[in-house]
Protein backbone atom coordinates (compact mmCIF):
# COMPACT_ATOMS: atom_id res chain seq x y z
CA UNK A 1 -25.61 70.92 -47.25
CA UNK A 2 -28.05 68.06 -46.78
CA UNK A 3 -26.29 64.84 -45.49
CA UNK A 4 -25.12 62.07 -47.65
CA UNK A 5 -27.20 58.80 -46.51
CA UNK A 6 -25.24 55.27 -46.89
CA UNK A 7 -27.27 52.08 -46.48
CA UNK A 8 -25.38 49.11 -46.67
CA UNK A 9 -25.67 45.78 -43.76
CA UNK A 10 -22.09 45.97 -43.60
CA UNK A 11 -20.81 47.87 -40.95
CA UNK A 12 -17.64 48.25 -42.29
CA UNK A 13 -18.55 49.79 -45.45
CA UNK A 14 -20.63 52.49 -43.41
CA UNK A 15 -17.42 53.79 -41.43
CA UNK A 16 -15.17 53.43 -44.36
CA UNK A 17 -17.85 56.04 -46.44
CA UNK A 18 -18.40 58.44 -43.39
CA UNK A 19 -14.80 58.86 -42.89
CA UNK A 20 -13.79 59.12 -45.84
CA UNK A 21 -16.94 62.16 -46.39
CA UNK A 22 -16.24 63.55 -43.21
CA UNK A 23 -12.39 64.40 -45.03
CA UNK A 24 -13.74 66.37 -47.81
CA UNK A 25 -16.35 68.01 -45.48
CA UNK A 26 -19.43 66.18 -46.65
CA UNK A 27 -21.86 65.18 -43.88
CA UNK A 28 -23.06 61.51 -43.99
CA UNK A 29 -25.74 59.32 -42.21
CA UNK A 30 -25.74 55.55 -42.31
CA UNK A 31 -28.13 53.11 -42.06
CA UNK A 32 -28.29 49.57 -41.84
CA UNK A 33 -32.13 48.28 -43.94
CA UNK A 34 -34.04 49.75 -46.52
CA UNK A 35 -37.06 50.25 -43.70
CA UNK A 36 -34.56 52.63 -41.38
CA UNK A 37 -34.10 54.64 -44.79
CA UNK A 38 -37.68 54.24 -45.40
CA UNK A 39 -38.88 55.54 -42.07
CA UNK A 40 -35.97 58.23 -41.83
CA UNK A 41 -37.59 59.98 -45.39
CA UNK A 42 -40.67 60.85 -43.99
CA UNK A 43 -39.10 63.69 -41.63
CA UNK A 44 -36.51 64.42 -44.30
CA UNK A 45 -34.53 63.52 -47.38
CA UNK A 46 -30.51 63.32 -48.12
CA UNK A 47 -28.75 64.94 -51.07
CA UNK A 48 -27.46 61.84 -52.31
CA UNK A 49 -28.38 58.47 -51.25
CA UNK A 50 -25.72 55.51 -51.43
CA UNK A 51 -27.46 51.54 -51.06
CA UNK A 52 -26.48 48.59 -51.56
CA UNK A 53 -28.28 45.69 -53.76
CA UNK A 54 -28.19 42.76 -51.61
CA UNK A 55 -29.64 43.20 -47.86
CA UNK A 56 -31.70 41.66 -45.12
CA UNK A 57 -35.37 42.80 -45.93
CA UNK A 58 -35.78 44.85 -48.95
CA UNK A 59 -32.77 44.57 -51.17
CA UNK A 60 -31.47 48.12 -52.51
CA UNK A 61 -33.19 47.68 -55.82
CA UNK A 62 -36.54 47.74 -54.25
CA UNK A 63 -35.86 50.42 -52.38
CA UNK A 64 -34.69 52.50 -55.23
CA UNK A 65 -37.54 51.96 -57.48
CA UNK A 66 -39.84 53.30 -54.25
CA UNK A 67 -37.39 56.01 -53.83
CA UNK A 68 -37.84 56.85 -57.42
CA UNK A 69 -41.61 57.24 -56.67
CA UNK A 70 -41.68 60.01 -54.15
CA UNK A 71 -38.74 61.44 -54.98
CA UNK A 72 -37.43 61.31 -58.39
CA UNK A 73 -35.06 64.08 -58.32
CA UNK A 74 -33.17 62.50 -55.70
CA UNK A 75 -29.61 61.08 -57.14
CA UNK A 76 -29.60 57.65 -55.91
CA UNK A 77 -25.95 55.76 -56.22
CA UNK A 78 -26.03 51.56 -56.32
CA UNK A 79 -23.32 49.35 -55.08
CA UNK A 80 -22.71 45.96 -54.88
CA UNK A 81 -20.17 43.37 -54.88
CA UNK A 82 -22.35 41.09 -57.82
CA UNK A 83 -20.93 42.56 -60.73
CA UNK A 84 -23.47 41.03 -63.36
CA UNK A 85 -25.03 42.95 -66.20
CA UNK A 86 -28.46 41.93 -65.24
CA UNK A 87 -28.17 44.07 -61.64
CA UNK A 88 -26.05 47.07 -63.82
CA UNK A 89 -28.91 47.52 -66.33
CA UNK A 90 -31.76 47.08 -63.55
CA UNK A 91 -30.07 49.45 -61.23
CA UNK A 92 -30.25 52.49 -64.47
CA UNK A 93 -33.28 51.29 -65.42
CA UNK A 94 -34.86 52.03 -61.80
CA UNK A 95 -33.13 55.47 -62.19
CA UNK A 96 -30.04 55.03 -60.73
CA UNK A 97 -27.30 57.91 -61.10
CA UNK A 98 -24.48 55.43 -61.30
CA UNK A 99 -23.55 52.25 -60.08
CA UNK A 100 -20.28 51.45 -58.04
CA UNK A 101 -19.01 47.51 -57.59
CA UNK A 102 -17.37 46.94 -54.72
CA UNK A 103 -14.72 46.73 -53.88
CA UNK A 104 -14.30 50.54 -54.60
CA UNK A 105 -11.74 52.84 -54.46
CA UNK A 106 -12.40 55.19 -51.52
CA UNK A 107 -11.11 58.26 -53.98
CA UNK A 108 -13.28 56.96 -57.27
CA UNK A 109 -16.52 56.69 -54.51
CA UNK A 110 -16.13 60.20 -52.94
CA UNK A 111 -15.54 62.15 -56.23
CA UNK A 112 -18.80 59.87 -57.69
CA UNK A 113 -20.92 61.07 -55.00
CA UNK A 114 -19.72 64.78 -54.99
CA UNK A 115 -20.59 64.66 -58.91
CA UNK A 116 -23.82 63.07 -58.14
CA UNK A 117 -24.64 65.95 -55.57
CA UNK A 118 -23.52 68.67 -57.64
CA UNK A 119 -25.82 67.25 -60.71
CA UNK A 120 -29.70 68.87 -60.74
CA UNK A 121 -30.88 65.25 -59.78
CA UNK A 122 -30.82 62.32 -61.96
CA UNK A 123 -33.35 62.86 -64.41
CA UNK A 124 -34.07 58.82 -65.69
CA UNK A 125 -37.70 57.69 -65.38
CA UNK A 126 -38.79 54.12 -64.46
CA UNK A 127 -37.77 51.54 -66.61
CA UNK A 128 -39.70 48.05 -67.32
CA UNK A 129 -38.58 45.85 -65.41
CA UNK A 130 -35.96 43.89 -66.48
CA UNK A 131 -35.64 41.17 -69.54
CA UNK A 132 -33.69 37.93 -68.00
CA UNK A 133 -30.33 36.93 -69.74
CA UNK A 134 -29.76 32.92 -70.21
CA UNK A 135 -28.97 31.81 -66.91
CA UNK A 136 -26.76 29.32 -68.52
CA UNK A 137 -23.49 30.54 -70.48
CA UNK A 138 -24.95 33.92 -71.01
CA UNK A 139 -25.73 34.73 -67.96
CA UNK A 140 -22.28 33.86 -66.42
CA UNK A 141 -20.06 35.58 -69.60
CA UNK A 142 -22.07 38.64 -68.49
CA UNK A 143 -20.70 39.19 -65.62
CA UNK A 144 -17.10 40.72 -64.49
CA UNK A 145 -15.58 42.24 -61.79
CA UNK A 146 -12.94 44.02 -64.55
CA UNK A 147 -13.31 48.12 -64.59
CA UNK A 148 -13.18 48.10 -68.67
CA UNK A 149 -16.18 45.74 -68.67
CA UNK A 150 -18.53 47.43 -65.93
CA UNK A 151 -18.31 50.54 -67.94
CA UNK A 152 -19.73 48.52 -70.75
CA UNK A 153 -22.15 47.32 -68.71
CA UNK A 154 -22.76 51.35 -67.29
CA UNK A 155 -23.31 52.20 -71.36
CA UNK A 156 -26.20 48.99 -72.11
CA UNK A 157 -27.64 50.61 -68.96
CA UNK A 158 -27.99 53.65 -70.29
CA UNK A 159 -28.44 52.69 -73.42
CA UNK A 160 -31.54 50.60 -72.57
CA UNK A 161 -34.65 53.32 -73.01
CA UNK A 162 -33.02 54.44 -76.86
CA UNK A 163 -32.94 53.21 -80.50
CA UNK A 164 -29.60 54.90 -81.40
CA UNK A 165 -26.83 53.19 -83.52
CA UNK A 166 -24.56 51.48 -82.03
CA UNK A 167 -20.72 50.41 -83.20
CA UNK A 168 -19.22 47.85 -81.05
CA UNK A 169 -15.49 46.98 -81.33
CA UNK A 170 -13.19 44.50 -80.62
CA UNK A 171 -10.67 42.05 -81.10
CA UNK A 172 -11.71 38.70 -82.65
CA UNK A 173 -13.15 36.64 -79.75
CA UNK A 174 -14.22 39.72 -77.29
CA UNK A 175 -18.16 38.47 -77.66
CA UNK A 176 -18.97 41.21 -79.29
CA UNK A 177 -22.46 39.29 -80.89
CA UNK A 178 -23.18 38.68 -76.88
CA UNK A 179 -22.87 42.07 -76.05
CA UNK A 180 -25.12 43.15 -78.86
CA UNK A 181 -27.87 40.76 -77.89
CA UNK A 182 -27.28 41.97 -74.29
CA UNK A 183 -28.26 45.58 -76.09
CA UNK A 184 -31.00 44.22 -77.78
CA UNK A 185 -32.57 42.25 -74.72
CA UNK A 186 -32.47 45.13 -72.25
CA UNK A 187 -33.99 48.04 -74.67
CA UNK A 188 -37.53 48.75 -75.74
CA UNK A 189 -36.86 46.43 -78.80
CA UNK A 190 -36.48 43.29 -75.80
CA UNK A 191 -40.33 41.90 -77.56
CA UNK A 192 -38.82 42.11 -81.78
CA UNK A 193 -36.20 40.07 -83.29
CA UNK A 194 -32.99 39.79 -82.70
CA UNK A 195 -31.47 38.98 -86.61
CA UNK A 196 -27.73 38.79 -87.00
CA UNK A 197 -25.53 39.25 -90.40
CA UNK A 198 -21.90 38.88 -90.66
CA UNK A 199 -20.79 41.02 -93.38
CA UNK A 200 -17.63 38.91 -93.79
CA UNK A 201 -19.29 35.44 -94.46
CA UNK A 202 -21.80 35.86 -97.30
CA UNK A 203 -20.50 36.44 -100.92
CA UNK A 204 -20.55 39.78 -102.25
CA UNK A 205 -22.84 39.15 -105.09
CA UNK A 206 -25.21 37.78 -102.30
CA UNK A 207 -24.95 40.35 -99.69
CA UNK A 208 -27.18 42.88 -101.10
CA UNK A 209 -29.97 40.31 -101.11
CA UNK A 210 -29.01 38.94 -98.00
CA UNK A 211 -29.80 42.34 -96.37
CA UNK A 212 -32.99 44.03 -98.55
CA UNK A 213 -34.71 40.80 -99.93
CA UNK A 214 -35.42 40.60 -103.76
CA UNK A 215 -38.63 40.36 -106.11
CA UNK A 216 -39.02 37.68 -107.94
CA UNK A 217 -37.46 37.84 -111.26
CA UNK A 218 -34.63 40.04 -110.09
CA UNK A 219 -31.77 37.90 -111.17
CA UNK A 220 -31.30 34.37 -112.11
CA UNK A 221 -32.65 32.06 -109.93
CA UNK A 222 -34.95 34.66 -107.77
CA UNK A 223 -38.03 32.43 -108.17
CA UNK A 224 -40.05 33.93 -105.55
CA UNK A 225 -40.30 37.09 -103.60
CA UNK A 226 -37.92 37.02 -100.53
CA UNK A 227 -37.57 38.90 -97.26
CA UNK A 228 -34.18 40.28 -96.46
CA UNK A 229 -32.87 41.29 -93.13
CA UNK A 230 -33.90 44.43 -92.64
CA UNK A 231 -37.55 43.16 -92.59
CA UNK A 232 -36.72 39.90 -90.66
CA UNK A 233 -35.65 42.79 -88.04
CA UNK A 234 -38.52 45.08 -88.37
CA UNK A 235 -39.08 46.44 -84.43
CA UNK A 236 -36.51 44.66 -83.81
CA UNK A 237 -32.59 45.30 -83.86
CA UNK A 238 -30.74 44.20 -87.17
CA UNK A 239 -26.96 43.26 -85.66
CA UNK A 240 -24.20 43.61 -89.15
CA UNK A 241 -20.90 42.20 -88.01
CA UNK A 242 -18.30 42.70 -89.50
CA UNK A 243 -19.01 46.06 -90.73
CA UNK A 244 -15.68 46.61 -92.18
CA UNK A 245 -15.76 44.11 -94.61
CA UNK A 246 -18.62 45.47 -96.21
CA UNK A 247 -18.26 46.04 -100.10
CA UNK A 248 -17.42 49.81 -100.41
CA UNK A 249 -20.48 50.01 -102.99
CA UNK A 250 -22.58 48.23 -100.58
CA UNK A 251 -21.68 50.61 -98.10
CA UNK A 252 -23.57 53.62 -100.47
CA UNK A 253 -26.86 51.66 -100.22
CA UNK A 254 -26.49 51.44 -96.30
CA UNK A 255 -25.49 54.86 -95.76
CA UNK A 256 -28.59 56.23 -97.63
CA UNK A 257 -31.11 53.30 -95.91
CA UNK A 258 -29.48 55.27 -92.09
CA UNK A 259 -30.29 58.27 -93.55
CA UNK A 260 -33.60 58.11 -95.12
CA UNK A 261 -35.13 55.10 -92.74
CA UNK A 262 -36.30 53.13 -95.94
CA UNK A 263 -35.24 50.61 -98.37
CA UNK A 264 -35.79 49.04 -101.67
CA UNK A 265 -35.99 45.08 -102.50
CA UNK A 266 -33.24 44.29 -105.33
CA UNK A 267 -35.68 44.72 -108.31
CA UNK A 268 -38.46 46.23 -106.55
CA UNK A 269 -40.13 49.41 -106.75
CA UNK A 270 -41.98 50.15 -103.63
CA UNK A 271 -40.43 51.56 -100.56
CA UNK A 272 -39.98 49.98 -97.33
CA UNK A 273 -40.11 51.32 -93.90
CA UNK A 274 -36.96 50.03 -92.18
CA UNK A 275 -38.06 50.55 -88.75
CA UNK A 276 -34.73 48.44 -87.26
CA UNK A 277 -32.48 49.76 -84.49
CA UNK A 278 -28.85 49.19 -86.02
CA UNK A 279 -25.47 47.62 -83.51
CA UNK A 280 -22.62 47.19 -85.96
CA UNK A 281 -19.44 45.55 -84.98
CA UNK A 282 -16.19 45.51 -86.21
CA UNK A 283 -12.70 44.34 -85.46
CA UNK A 284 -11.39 46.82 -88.20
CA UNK A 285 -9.49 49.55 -87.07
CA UNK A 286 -12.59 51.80 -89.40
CA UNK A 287 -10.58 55.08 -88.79
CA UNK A 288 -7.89 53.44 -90.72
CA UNK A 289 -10.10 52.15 -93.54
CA UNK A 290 -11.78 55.13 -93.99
CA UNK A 291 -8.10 57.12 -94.62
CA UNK A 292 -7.08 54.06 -97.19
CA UNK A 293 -10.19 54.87 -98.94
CA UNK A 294 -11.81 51.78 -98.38
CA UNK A 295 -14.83 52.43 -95.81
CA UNK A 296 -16.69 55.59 -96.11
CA UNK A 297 -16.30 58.73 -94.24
CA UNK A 298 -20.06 59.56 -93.90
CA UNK A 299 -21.09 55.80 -93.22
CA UNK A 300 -18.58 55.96 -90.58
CA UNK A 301 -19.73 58.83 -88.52
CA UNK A 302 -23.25 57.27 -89.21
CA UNK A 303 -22.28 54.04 -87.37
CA UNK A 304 -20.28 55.66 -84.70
CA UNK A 305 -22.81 57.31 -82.50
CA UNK A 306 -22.26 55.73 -79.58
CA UNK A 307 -18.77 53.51 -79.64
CA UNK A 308 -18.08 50.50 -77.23
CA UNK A 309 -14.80 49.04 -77.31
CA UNK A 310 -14.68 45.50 -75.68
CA UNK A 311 -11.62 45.03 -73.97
CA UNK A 312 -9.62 41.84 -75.08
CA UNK A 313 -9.53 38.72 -72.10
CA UNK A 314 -5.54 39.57 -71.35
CA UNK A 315 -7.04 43.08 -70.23
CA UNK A 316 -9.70 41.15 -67.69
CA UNK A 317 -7.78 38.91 -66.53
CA UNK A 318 -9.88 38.54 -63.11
CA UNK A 319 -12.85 37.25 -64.97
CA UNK A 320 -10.39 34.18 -66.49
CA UNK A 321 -11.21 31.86 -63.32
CA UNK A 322 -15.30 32.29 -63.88
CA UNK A 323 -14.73 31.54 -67.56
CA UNK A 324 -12.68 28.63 -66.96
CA UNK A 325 -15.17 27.12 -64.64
CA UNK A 326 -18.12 28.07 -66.82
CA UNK A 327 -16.60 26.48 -70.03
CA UNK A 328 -15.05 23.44 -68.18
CA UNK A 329 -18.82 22.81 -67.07
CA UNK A 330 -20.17 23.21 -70.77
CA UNK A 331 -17.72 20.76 -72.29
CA UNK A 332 -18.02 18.06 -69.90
CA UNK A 333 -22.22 18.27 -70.20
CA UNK A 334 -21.77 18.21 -74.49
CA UNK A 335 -18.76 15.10 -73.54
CA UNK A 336 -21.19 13.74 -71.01
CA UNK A 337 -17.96 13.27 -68.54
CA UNK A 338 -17.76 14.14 -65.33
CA UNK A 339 -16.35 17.85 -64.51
CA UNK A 340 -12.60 18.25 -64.57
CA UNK A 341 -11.34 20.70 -62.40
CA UNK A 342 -7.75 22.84 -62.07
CA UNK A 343 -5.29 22.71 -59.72
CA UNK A 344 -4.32 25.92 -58.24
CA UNK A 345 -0.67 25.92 -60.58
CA UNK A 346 -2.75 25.21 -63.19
CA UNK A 347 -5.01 28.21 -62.98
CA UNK A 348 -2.65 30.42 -62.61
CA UNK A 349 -0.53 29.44 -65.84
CA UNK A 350 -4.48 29.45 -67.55
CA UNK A 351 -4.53 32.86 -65.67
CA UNK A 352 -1.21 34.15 -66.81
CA UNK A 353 -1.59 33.06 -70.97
CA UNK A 354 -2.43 36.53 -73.01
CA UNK A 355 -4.80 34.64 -75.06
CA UNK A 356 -4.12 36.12 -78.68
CA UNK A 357 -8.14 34.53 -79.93
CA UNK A 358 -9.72 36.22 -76.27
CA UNK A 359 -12.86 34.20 -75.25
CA UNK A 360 -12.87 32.22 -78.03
CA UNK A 361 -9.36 30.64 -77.77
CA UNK A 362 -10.07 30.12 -74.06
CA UNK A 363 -12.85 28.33 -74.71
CA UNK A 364 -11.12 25.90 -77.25
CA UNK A 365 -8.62 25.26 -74.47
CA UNK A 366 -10.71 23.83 -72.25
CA UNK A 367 -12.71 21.75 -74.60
CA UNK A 368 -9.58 20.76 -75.47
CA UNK A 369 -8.54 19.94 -71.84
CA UNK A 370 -11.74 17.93 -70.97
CA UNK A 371 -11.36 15.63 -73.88
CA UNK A 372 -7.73 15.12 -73.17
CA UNK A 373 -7.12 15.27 -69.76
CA UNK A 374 -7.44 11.51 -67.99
CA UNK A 375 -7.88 13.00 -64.91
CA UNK A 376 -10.58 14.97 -62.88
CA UNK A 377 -7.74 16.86 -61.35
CA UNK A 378 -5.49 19.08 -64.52
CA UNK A 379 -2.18 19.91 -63.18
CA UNK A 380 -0.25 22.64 -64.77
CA UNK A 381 1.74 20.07 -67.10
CA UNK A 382 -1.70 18.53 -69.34
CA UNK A 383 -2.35 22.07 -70.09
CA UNK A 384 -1.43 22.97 -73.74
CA UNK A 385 1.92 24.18 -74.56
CA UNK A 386 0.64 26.90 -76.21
CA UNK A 387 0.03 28.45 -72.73
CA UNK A 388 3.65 28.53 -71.53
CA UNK A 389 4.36 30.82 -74.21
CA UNK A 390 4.00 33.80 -72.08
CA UNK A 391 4.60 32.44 -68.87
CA UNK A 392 7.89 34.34 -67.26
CA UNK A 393 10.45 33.06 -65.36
CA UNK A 394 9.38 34.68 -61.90
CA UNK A 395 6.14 32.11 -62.22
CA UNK A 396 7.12 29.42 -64.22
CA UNK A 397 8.94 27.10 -61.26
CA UNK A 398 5.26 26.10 -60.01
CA UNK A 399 3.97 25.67 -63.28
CA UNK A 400 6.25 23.92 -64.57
CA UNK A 401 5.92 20.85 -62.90
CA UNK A 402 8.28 17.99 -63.63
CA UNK A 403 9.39 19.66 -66.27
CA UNK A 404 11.29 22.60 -64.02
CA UNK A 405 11.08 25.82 -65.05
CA UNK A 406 9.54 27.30 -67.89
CA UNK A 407 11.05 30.23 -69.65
CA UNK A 408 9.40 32.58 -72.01
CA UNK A 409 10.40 30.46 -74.99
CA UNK A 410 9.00 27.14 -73.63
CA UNK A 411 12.48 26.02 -73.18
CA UNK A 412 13.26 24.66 -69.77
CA UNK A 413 16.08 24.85 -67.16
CA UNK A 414 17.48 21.36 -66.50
CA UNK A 415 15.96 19.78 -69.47
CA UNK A 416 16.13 19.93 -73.11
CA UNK A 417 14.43 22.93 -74.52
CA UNK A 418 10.62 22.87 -75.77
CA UNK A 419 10.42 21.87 -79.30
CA UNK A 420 9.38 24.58 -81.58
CA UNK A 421 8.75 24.58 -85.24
CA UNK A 422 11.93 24.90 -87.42
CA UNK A 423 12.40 26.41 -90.75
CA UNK A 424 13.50 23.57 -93.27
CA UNK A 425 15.80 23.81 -95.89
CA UNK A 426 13.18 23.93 -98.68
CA UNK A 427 10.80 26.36 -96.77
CA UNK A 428 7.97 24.50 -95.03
CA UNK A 429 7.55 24.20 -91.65
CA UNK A 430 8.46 21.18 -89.47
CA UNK A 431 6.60 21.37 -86.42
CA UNK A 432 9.07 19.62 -83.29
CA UNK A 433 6.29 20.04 -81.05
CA UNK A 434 4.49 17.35 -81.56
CA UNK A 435 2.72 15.10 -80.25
CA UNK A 436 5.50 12.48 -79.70
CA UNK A 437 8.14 14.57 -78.47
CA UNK A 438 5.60 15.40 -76.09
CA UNK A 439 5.27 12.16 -75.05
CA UNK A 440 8.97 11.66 -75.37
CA UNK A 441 9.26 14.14 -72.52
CA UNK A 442 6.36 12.76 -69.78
CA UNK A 443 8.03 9.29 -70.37
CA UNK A 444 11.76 10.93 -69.29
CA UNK A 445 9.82 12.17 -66.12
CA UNK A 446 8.42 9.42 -64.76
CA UNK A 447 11.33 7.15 -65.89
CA UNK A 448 12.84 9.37 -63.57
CA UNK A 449 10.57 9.27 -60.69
CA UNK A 450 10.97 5.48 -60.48
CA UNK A 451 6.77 5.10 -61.71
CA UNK A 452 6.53 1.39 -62.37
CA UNK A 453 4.36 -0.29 -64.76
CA UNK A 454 4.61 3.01 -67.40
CA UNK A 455 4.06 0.78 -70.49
CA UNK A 456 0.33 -0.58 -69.28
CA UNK A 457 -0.44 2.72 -67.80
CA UNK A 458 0.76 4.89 -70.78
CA UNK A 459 -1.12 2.29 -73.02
CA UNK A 460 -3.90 2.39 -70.80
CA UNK A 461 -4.00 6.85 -71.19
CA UNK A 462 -3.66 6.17 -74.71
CA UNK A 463 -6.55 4.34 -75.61
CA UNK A 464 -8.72 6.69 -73.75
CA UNK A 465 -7.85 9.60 -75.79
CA UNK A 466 -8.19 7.61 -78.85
CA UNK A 467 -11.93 6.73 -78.20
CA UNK A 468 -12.88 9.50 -76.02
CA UNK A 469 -12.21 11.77 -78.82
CA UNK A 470 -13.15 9.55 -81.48
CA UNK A 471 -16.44 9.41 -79.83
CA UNK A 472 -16.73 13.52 -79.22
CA UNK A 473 -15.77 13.57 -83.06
CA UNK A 474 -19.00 11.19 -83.92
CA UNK A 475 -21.54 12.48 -81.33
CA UNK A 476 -21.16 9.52 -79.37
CA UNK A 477 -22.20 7.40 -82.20
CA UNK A 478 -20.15 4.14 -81.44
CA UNK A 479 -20.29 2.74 -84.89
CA UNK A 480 -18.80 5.91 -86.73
CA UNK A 481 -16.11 5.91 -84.28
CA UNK A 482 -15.14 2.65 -84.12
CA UNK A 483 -14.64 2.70 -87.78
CA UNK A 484 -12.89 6.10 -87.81
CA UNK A 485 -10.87 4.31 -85.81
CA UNK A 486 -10.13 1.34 -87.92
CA UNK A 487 -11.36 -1.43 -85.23
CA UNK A 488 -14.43 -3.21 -84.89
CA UNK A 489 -17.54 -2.36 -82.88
CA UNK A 490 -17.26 -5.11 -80.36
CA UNK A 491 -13.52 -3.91 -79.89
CA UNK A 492 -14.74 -0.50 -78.90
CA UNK A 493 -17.47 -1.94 -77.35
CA UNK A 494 -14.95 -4.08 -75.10
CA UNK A 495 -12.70 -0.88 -74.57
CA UNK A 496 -15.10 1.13 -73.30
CA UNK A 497 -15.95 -1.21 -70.35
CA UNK A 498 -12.32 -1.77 -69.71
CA UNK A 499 -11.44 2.16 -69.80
CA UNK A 500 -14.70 2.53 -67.66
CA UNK A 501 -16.29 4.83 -70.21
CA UNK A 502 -19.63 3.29 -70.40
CA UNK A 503 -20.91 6.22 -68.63
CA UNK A 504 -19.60 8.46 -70.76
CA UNK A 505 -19.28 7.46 -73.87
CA UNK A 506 -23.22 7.22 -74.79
CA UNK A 507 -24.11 4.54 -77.09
């Protein structure tokens, strides 16, 4: 058997892989740089080759599209520790036979490279090269070290040279729109639109229109011809979300638009070519809706050609710091305040929190932390409450803070109990948590620290979360706010230079 060849700078990583080959029999030569590889496949050539991305010289990407050149039958495995979509898709596009983050298990890595020598040679041509995501927030949420999102990642590789359908699920909040512009962006579609349609949002009576256009003259108040959709997304990709809230007799029209590739305007005649590439998404259980009767069977196994499910945040919770950081960043740039940043007991309570709305509810939290938080430093007790909720005992002493520790109920151990909401007698809902009780309790703990001065101080926090978020509310429009707030211009004016939020309050 031909020799395994590992290239990878790190030294460490060679030994590791030629041990651990050299147990299961499998002879293995390392190299250091792309040009020792380079030079060493003139007099010969391995059975599988194993690079890394990022090197001195020629990174590994380089290296596998000349590879790929003179010998394209060769099964060529990419590793790196940058787990970012970008370097996933351009590694499969370049004809990779898999990709492997680091760090790896040793196990996973041997039985990937036995699979990729047993295979008759990885059979991908050259892709273009590849489309850029947003280097902003897109380009960060698309990355993760987490094992259920790299094999999402694996799939838009592979995905990237074909037009099939595509059903992407999810829990509310996954980013399951990102993931489908992520599809869009990397395939042969990168140059047509991108058009979006949540099934959910538009009106039944409108949907139908929404999607194949109308003549004019169709119904009551179609004045003028109109575009739906599907043409808006001609060579493009047409992205329906919320599939399974589709009207059941809406559902008929799509099925037979899948299966004959054209479509009719509502009231027209003439057929159109509906040459769109379909992602659907869904956080629908559809197997279920399809057995209560309520999404159809064939539409279903239309949509489902290739499935990815996109695992909810409490299942990634290694990407949570990145996320933090990235969305912290966002809201102080729309706030125009400086960056807050979390403590290390604060992280990990952020870290620990389940997060029922995912991405989404994360994101809201830290919004919510930069407009309220008077600090640049968040300790664990200005987070929400919310995020205690799932905090147990074993981790809740650091968190806690002055408040002690935290059980799973909120309650705490030397101190009254967390408010909750309480069941009245006449069956609403009286919420104890609020705002004053709140306040009620950070007063108790620095009473009892000795703090002096709390009035002036606690005044002094007060009125800073009263016109920083008055002034988020209004866009920084000073007027507005000062009116929302029931005091006069000047007096916010004033304020502002007192609180020291010239700077960032905008004018």
């Amino acid at each position: 058997m031909k020799p395994v060849w590992i290239i990878d700078d790190d030294q460490s990583i060679r030994w590791v892989l030629e041990k651990a080959l050299a147990r299961v029999a499998i002879p293995a030569q390392t190299f250091a740089s792309a040009a020792e590889v380079l030079e060493a496949l003139e007099a010969g050539s391995p059975s599988v080759l194993v690079t890394d991305i990022r090197m001195p010289g020629q990174d590994g990407l380089s290296l596998l599209h000349r590879i790929k050149q003179d010998h394209p039958d060769l099964p060529v495995i990419v590793m790196t520790a940058f787990t970012d979509l970008n370097s996933t898709v351009a590694a499969f596009q370049k004809g990779a036979f898999d990709y492997l983050p680091k760090p790896f298990d040793v196990n996973a890595a041997i039985a990937l490279i036995q699979r990729a020598a047993q295979s008759a040679g990885a059979d991908a041509e050259d892709g273009a090269e590849r489309h850029a995501v947003s280097a902003s927030g897109e380009g960060i949420m698309l990355q993760s070290s987490s094992p259920a999102m790299q094999e999402v990642f694996r799939a838009i590789g592979r995905l990237a040279a074909s037009s099939v359908t595509v059903l992407i699920t999810g829990e509310s909040g996954t980013g399951k729109e990102l993931i489908a512009k992520a599809l869009h962006t990397h395939s042969n579609r990168a140059n047509g639109p991108f058009v979006a349609l949540n099934a959910a949002a538009i009106p039944k009576d409108l949907l139908e229109a929404e999607l194949f256009g109308h003549e004019r003259g169709a119904f009551t108040g179609a004045t003028q011809q109109r575009r739906g959709r599907f043409e808006e997304a001609r060579n493009g990709t047409l992205f329906l979300d919320e599939i399974g809230d589709m009207p059941f007799e809406l559902q008929t029209r799509l099925l037979r638009v899948l299966a004959e590739g054209n479509f009719y305007r509502v009231g027209g005649s003439q057929a159109i070519n509906a040459d769109v590439r379909i992602v659907a998404a869904t956080h629908q259980p559809l197997e279920q809706r399809v057995a209560e009767g309520r999404f159809r069977e064939d539409l279903f196994h239309r949509l489902n050609v290739i499935r990815l499910r996109l695992p909810p945040l409490r299942e990634r919770k290694e990407d949570i710091p990145a996320l933090v950081q990235l969305f912290m960043q966002n809201s102080a740039r729309d706030l125009g305040v400086a960056v807050r940043r979390l403590s290390p007991q604060a992280q990990q309570v952020m870290t620990s929190f389940d997060y029922p709305g995912n991405i989404r509810q994360l994101e809201n939290f830290c919004q919510w932390l930069t407009v309220m938080s008077s600090s640049q430093v968040i300790e664990a007790k200005d987070l929400p409450p919310e995020v205690f909720g799932t905090i147990q005992s074993d981790d809740s002493h650091a968190a806690a803070g002055e408040y002690g520790n935290v059980d799973p109920t909120g309650g705490t151990s030397h101190r009254e109990a967390l408010p909750v909401a309480t069941n009245q007698p006449d069956g609403t809902v009286r919420p104890e948590a609020s705002w004053a009780s709140l306040l009620g309790r950070e007063v108790h703990a620095r009473l009892a620290r000795n703090e002096p001065a709390i009035m002036s101080s606690f005044t002094r926090d007060f009125e800073r979360v009263l016109i920083e978020t008055a002034l988020l509310y209004s866009r920084g429009r000073r007027m507005e706010a000062a009116q929302r707030l029931g005091i006069g211009r000047n007096t916010l004016t004033r304020k502002c230079s007192e609180l020291d939020l010239n700077d960032e309050a905008g004018n």
